[in-house]
PDB file of N, CA and C in Angstrom:
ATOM      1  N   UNK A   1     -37.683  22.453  -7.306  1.00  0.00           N
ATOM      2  CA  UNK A   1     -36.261  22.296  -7.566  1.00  0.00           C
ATOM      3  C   UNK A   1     -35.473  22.707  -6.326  1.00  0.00           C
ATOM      4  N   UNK A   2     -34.299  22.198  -6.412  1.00  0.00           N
ATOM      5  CA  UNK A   2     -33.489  22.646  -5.081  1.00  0.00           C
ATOM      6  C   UNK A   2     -32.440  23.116  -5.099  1.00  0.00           C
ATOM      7  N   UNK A   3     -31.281  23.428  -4.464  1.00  0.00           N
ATOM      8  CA  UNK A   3     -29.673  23.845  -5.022  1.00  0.00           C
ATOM      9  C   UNK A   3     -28.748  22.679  -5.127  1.00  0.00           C
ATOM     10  N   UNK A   4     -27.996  23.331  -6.029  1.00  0.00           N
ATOM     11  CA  UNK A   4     -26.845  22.521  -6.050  1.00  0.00           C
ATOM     12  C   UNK A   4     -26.346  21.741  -4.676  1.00  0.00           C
ATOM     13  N   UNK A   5     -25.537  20.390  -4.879  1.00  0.00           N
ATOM     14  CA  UNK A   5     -25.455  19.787  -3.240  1.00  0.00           C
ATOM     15  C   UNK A   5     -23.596  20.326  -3.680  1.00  0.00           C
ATOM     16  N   UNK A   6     -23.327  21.127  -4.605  1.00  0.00           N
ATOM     17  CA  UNK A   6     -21.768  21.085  -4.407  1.00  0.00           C
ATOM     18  C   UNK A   6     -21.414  22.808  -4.204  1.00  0.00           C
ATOM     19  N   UNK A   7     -21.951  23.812  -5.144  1.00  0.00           N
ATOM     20  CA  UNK A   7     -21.869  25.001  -5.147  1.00  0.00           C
ATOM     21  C   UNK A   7     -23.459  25.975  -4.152  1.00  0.00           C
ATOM     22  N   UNK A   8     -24.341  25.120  -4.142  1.00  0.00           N
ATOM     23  CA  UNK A   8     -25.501  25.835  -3.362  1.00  0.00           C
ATOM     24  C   UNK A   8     -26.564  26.651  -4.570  1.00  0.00           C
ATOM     25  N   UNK A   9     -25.849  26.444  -5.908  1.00  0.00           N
ATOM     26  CA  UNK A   9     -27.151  27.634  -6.674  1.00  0.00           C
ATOM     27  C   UNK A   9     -28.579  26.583  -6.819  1.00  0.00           C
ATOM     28  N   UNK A  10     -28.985  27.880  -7.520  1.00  0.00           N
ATOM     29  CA  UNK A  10     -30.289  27.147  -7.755  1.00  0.00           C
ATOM     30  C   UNK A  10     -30.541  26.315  -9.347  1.00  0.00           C
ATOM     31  N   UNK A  11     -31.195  24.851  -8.860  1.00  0.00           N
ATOM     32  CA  UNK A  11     -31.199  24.184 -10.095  1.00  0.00           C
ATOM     33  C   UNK A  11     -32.729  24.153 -11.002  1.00  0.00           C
ATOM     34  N   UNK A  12     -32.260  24.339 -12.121  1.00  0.00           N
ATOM     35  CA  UNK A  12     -33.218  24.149 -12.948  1.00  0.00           C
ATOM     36  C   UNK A  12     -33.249  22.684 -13.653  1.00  0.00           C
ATOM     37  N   UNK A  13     -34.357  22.558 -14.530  1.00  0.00           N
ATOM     38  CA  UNK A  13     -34.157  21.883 -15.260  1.00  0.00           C
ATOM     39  C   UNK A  13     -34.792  20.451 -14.828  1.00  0.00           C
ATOM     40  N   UNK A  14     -33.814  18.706 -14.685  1.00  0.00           N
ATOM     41  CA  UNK A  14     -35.080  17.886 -14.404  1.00  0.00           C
ATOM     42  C   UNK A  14     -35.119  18.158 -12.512  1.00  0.00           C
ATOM     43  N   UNK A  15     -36.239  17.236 -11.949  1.00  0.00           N
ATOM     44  CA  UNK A  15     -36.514  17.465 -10.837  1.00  0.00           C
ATOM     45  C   UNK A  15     -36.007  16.747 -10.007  1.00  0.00           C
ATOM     46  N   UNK A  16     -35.033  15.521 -10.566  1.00  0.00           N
ATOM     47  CA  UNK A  16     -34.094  14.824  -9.822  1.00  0.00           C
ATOM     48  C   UNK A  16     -32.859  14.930  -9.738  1.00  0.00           C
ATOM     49  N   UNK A  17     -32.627  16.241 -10.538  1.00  0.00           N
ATOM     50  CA  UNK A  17     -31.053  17.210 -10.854  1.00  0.00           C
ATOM     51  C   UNK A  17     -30.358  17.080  -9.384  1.00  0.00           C
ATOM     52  N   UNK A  18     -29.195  17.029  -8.599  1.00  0.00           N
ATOM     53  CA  UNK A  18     -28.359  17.264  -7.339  1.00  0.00           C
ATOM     54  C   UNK A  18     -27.506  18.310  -8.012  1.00  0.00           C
ATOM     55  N   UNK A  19     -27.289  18.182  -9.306  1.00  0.00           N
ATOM     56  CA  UNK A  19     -25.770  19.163  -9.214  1.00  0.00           C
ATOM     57  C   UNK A  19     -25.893  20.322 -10.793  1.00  0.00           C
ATOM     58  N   UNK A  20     -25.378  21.288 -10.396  1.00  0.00           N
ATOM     59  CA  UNK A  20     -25.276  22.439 -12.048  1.00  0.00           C
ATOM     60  C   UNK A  20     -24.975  21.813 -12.741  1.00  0.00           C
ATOM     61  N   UNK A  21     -23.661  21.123 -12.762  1.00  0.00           N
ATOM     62  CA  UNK A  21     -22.400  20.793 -13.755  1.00  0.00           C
ATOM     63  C   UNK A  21     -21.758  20.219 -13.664  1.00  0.00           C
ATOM     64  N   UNK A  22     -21.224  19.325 -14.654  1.00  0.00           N
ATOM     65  CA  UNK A  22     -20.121  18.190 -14.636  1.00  0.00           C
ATOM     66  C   UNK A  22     -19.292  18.748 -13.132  1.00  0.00           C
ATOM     67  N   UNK A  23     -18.598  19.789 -13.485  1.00  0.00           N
ATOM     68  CA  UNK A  23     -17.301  20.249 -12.543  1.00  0.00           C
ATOM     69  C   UNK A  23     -17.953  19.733 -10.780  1.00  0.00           C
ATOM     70  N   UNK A  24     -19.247  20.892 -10.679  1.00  0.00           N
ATOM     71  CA  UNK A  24     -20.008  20.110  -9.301  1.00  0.00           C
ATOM     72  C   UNK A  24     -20.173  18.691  -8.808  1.00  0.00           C
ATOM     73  N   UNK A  25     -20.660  18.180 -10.368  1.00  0.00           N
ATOM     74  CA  UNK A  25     -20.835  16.603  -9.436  1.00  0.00           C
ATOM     75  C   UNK A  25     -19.499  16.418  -9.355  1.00  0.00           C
ATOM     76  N   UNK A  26     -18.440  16.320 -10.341  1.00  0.00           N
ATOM     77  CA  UNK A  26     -16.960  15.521  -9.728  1.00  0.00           C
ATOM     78  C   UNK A  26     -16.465  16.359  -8.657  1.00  0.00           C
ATOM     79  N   UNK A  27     -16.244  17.507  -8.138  1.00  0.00           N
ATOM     80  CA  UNK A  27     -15.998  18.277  -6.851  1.00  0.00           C
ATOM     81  C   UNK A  27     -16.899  17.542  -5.890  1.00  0.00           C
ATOM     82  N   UNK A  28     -17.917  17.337  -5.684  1.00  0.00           N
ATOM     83  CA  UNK A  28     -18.819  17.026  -4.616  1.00  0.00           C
ATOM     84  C   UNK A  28     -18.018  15.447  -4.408  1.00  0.00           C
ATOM     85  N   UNK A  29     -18.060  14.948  -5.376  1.00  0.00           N
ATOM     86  CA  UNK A  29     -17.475  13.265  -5.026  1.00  0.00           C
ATOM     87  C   UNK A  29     -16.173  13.279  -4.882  1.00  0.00           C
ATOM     88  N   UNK A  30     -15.731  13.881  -5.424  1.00  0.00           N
ATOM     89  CA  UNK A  30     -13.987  13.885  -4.791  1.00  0.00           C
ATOM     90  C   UNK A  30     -13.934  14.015  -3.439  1.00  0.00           C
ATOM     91  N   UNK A  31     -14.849  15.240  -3.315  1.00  0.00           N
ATOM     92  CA  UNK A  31     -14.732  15.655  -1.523  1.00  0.00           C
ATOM     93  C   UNK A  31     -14.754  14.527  -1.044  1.00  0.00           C
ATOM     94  N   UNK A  32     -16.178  13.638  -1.329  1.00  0.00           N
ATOM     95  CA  UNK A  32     -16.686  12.437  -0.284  1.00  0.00           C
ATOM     96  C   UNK A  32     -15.521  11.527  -0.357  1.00  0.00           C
ATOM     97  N   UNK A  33     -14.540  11.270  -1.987  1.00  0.00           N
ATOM     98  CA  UNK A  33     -13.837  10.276  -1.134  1.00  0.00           C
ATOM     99  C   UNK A  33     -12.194  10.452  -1.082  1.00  0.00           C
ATOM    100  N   UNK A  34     -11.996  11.727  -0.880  1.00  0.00           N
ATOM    101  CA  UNK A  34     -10.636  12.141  -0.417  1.00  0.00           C
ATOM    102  C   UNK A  34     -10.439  11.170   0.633  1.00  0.00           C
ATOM    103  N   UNK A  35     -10.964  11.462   1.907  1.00  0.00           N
ATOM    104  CA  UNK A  35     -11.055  10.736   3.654  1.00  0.00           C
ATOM    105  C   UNK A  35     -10.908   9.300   2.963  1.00  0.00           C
ATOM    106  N   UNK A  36     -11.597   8.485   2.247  1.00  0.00           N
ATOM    107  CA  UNK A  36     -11.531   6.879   1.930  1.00  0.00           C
ATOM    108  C   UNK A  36     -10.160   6.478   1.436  1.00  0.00           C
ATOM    109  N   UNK A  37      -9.915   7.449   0.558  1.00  0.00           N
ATOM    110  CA  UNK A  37      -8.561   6.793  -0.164  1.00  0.00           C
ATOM    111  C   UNK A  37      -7.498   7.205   0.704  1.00  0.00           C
ATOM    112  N   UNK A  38      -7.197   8.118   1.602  1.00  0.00           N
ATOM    113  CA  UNK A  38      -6.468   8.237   2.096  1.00  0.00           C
ATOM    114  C   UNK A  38      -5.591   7.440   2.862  1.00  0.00           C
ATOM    115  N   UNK A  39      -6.508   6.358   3.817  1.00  0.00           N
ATOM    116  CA  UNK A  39      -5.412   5.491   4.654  1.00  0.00           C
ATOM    117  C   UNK A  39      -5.012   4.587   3.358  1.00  0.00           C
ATOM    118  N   UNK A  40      -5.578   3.996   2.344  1.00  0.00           N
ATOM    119  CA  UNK A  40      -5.385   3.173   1.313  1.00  0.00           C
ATOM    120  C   UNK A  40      -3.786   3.618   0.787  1.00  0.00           C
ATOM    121  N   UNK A  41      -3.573   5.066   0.965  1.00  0.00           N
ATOM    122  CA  UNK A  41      -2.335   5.758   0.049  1.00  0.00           C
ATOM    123  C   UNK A  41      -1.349   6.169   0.887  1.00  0.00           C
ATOM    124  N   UNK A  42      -1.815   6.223   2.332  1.00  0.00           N
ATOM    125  CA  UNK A  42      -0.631   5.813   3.399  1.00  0.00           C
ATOM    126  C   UNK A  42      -0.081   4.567   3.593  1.00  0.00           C
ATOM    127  N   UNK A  43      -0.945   3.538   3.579  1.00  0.00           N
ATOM    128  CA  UNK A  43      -0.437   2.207   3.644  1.00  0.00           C
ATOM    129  C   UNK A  43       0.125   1.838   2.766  1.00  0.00           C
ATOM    130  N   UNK A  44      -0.197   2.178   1.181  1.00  0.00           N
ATOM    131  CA  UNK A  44       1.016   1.934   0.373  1.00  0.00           C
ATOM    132  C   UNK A  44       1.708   2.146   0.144  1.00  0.00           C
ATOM    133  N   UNK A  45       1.726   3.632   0.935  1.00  0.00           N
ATOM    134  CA  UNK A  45       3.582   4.446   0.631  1.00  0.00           C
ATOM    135  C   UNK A  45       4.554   3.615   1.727  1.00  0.00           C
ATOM    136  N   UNK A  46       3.544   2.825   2.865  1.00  0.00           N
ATOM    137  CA  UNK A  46       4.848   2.613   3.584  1.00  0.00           C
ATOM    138  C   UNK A  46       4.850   1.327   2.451  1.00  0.00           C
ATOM    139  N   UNK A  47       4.348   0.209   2.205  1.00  0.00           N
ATOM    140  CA  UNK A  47       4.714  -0.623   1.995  1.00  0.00           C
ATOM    141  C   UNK A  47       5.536  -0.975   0.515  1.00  0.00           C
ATOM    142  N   UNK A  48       5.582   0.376  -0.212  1.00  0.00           N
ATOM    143  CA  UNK A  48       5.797   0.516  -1.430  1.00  0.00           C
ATOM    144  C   UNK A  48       7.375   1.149  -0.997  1.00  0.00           C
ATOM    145  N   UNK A  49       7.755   1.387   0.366  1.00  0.00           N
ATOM    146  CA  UNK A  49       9.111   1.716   0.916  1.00  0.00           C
ATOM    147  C   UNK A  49       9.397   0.576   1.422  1.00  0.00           C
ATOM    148  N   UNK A  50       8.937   0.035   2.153  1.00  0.00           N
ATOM    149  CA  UNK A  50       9.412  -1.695   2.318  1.00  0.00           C
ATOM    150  C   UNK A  50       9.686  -2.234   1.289  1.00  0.00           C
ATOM    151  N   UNK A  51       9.203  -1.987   0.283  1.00  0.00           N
ATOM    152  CA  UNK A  51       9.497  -3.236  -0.544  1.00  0.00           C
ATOM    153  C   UNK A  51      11.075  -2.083  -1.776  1.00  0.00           C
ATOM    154  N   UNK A  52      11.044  -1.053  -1.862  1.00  0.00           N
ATOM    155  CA  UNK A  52      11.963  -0.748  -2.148  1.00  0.00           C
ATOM    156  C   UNK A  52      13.597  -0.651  -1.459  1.00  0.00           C
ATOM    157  N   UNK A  53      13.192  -0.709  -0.349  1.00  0.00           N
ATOM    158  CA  UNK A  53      14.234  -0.933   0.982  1.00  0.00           C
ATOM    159  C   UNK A  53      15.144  -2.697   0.525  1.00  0.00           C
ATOM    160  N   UNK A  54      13.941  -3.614   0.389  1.00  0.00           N
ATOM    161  CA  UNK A  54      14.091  -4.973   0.423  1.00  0.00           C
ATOM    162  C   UNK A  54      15.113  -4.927  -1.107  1.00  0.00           C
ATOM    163  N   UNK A  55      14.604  -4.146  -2.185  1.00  0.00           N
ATOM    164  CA  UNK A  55      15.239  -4.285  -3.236  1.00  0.00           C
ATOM    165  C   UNK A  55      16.710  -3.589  -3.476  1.00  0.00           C
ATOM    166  N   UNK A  56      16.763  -2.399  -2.739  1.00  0.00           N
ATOM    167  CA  UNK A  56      18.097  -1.958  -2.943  1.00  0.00           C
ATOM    168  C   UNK A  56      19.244  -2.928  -2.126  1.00  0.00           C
ATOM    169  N   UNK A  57      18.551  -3.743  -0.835  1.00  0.00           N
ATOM    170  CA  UNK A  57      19.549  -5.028  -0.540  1.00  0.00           C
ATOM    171  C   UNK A  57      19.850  -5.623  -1.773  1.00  0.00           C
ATOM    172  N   UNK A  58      18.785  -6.391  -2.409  1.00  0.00           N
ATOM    173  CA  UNK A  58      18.518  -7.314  -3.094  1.00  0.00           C
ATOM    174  C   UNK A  58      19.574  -7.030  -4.402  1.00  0.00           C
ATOM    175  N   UNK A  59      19.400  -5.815  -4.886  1.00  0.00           N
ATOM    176  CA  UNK A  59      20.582  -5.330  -5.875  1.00  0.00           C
ATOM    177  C   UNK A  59      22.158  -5.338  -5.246  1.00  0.00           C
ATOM    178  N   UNK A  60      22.269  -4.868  -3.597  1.00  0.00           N
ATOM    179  CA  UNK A  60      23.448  -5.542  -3.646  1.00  0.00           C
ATOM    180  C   UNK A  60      24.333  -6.666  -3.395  1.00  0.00           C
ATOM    181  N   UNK A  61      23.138  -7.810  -3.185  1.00  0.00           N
ATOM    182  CA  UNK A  61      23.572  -8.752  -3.351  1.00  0.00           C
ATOM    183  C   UNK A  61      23.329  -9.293  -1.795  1.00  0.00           C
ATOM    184  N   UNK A  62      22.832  -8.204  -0.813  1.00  0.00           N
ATOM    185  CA  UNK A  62      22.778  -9.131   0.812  1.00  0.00           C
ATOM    186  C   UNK A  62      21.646  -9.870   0.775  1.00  0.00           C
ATOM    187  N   UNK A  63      21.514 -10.995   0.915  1.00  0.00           N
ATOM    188  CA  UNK A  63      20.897 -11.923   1.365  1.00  0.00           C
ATOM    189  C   UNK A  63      20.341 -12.436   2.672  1.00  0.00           C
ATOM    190  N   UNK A  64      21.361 -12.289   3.906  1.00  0.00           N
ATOM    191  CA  UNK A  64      21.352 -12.159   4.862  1.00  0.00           C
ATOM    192  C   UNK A  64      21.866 -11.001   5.328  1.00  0.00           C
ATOM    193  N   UNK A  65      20.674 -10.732   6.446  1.00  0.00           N
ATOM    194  CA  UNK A  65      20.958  -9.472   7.119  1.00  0.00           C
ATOM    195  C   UNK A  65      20.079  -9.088   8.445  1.00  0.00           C
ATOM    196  N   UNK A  66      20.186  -7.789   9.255  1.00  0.00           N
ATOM    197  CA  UNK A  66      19.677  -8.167  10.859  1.00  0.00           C
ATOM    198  C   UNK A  66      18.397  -7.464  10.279  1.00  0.00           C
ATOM    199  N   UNK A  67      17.935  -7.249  11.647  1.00  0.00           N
ATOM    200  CA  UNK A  67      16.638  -6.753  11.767  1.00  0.00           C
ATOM    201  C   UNK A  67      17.076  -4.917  12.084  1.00  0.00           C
ATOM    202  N   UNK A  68      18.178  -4.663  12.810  1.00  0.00           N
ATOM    203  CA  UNK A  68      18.807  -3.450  13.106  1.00  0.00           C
ATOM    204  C   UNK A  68      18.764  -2.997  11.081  1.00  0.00           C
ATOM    205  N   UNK A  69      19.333  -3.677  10.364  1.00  0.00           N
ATOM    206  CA  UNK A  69      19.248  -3.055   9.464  1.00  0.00           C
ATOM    207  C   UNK A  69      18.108  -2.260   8.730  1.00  0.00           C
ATOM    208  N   UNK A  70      17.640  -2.729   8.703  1.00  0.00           N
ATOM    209  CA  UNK A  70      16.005  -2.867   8.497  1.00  0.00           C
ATOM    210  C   UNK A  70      15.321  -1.474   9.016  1.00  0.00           C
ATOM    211  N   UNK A  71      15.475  -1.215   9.841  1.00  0.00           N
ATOM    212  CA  UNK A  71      15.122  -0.479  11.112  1.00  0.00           C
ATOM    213  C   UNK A  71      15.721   0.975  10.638  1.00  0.00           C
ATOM    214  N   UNK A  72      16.823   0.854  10.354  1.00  0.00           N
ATOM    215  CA  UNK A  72      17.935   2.127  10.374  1.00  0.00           C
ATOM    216  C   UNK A  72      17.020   2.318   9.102  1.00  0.00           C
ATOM    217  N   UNK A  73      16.873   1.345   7.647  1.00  0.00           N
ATOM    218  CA  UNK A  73      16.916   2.266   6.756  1.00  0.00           C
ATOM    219  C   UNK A  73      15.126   2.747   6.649  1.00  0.00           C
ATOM    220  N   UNK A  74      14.388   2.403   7.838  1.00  0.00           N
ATOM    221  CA  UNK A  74      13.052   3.000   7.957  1.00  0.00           C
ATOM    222  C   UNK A  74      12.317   2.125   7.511  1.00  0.00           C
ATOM    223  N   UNK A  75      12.302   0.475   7.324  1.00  0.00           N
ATOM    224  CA  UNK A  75      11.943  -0.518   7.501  1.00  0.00           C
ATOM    225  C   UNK A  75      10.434  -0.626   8.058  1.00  0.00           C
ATOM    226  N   UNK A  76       9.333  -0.957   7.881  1.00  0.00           N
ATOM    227  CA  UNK A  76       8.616  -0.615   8.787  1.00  0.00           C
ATOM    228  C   UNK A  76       7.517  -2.582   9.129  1.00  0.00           C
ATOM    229  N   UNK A  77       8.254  -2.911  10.415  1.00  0.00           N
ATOM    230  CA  UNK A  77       7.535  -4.387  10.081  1.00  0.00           C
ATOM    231  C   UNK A  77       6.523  -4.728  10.307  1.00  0.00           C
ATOM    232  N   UNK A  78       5.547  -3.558  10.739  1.00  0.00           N
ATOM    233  CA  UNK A  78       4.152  -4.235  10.813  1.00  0.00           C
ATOM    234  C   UNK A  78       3.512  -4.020   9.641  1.00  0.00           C
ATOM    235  N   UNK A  79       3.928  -3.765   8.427  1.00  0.00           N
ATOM    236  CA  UNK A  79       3.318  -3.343   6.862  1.00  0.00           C
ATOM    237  C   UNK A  79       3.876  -4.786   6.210  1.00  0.00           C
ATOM    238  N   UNK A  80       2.983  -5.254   5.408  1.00  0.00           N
ATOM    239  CA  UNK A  80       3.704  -6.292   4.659  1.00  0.00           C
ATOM    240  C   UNK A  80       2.296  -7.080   3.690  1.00  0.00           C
ATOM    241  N   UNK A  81       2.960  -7.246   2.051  1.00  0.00           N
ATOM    242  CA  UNK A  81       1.474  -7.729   1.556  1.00  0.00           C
ATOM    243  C   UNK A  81       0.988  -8.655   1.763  1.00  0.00           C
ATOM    244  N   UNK A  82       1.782  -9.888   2.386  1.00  0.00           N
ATOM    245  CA  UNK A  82       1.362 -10.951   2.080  1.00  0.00           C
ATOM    246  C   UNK A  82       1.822 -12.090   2.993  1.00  0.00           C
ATOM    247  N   UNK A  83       2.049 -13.577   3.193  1.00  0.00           N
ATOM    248  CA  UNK A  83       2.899 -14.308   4.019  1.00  0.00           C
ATOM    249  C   UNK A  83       2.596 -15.698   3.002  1.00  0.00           C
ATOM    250  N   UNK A  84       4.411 -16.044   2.661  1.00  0.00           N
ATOM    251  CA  UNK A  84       4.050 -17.276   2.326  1.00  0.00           C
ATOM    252  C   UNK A  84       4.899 -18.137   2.863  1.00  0.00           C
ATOM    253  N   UNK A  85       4.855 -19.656   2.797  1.00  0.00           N
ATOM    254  CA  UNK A  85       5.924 -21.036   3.495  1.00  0.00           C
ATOM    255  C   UNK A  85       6.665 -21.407   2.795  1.00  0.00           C
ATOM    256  N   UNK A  86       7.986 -21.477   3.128  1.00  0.00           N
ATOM    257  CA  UNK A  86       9.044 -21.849   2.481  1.00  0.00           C
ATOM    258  C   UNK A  86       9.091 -23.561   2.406  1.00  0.00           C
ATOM    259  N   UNK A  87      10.229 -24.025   1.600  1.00  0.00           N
ATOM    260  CA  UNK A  87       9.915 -25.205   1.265  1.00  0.00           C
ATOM    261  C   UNK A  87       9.930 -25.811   3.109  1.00  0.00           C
ATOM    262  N   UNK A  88      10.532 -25.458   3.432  1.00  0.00           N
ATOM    263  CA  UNK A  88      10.853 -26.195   5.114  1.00  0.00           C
ATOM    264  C   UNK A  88       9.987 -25.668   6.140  1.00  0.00           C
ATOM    265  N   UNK A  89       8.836 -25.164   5.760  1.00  0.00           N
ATOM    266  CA  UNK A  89       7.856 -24.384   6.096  1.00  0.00           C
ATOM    267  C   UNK A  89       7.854 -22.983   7.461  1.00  0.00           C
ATOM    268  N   UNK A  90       8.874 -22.712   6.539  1.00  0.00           N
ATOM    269  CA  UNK A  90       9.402 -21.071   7.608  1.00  0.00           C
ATOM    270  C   UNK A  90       8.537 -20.399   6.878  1.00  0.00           C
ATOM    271  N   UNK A  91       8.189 -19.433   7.654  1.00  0.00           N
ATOM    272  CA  UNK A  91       7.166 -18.467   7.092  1.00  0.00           C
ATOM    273  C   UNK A  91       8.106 -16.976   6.714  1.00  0.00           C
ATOM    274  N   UNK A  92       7.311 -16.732   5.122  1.00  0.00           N
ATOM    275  CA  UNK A  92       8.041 -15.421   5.120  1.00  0.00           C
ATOM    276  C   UNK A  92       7.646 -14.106   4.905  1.00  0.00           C
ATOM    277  N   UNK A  93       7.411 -12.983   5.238  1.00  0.00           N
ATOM    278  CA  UNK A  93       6.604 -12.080   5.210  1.00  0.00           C
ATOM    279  C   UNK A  93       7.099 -11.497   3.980  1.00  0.00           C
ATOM    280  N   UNK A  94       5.704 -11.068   3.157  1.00  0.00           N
ATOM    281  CA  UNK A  94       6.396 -10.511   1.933  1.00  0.00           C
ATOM    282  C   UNK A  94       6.112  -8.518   1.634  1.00  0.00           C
ATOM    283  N   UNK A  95       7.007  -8.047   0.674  1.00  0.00           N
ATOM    284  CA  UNK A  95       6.486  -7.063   0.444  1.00  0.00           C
ATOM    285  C   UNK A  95       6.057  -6.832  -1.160  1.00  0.00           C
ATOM    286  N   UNK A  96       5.426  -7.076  -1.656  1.00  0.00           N
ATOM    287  CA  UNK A  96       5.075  -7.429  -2.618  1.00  0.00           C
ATOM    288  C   UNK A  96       6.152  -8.595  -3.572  1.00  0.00           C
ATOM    289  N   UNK A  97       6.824  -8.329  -3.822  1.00  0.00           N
ATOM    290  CA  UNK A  97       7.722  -9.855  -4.489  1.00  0.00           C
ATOM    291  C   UNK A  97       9.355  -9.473  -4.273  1.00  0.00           C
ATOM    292  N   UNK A  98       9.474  -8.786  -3.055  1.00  0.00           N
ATOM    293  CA  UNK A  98      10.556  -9.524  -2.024  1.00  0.00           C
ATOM    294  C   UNK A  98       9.766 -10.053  -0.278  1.00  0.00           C
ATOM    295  N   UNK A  99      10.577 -11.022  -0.222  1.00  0.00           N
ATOM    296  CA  UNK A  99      10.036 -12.040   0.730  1.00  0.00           C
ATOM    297  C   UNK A  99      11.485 -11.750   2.272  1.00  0.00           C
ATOM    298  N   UNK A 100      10.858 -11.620   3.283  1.00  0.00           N
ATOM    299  CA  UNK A 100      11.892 -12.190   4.470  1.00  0.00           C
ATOM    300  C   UNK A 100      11.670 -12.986   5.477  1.00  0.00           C
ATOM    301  N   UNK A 101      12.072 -13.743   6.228  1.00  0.00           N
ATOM    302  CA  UNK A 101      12.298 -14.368   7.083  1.00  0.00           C
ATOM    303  C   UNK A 101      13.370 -14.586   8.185  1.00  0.00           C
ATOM    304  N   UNK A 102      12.239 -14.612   9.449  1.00  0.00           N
ATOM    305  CA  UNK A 102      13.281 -14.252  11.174  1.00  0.00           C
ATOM    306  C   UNK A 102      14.127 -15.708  10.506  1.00  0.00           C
ATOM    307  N   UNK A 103      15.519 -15.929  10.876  1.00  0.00           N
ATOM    308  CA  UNK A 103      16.201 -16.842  11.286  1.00  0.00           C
ATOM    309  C   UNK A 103      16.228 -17.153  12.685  1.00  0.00           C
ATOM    310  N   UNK A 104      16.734 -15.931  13.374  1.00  0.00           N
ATOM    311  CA  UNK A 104      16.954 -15.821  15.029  1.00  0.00           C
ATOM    312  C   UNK A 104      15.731 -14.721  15.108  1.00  0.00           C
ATOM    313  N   UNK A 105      15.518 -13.975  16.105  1.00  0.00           N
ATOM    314  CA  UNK A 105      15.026 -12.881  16.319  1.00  0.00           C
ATOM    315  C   UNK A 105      15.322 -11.713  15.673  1.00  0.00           C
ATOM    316  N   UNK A 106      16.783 -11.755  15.732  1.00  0.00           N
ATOM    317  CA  UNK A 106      17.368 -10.469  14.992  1.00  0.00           C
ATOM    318  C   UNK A 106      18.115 -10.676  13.577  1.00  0.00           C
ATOM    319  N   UNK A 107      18.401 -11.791  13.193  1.00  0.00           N
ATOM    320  CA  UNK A 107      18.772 -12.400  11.911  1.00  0.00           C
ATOM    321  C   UNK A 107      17.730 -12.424  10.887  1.00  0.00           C
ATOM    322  N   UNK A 108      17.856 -12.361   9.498  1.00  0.00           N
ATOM    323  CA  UNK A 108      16.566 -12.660   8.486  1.00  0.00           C
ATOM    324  C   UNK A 108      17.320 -12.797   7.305  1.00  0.00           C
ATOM    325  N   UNK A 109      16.581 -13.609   6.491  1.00  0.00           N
ATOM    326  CA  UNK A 109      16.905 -13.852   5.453  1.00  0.00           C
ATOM    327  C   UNK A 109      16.165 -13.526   4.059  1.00  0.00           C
ATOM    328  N   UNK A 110      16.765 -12.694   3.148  1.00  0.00           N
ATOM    329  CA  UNK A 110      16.043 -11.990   2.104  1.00  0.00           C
ATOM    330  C   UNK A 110      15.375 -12.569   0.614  1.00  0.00           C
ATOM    331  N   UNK A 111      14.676 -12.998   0.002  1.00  0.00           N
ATOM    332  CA  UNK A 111      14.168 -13.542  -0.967  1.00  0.00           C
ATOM    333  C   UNK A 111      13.390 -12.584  -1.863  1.00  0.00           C
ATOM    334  N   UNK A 112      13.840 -13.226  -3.426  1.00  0.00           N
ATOM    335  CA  UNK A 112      12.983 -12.623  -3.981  1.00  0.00           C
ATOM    336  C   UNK A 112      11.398 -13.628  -4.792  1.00  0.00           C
ATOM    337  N   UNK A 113      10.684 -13.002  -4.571  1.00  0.00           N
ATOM    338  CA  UNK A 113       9.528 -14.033  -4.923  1.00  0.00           C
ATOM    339  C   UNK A 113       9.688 -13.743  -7.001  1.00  0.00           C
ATOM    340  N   UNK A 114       9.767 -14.948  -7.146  1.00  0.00           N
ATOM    341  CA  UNK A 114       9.607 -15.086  -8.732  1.00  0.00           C
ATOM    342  C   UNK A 114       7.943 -15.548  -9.240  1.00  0.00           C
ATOM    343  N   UNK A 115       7.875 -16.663  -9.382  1.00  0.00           N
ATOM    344  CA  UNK A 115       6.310 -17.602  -9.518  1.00  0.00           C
ATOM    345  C   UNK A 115       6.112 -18.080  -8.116  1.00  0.00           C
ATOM    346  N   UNK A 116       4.817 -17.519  -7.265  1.00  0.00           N
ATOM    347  CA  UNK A 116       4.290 -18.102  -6.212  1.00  0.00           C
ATOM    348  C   UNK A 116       4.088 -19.343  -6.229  1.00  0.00           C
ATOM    349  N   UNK A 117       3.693 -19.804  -7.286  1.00  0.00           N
ATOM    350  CA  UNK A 117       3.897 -21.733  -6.775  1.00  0.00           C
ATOM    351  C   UNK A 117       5.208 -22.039  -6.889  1.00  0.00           C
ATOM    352  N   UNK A 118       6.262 -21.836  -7.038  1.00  0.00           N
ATOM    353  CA  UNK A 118       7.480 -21.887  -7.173  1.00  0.00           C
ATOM    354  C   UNK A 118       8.300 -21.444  -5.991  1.00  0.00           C
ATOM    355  N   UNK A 119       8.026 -21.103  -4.980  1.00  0.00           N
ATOM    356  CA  UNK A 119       8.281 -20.406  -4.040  1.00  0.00           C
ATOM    357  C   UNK A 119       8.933 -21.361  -2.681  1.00  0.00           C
TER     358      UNK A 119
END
């Protein structure tokens, strides 16, 4: 028999045992995947702020607006879920179901995605 792989005691019992106790094995695996989920739960906080950013426009009604805006309210444009083509085939970067698109460089225009084939 060998020790625990989470607390170190000694195990009894079968001979392919790794852990004392419920509590050990889920401590031991949490450890392993704290590090994994982590960038997963950074990337969605930004993009879960993009897309709330996109909506408090969207509630007041701007439609059009710069890229400075964007920016100020912590905007972040290299995060984004998705990209789809507008009917005139402008491309629009989405954040989960609000959509934008460059007009000019610094111009964009705000959408909200309803039904993706509809889009």
């Amino acid at each position: 028999m060998g020790n625990c792989l989470d607390c170190g005691k000694k195990l009894s019992g079968r001979l392919d045992k790794k852990f004392c106790d419920d509590y050990c094995r889920g401590h031991y695996n949490n450890e392993l995947n704290k590090n994994k989920n982590t960038a997963l739960k950074e990337i969605n906080s930004i993009l879960k702020k993009n897309a709330a950013i996109l909506q408090k426009l969207e509630e007041k009604g701007v439609t059009k607006l710069t890229q400075q805006m964007l920016i100020v309210a912590g905007f972040d444009f290299n995060f984004f879920t998705h990209q789809l083509s507008g009917q005139a085939g402008e491309v629009y970067n989405c954040c989960y179901n609000y959509g934008y698109c460059f007009v000019t460089e610094n111009e964009l225009v705000l959408k909200v995605i309803g039904d993706r084939n509809k889009f």
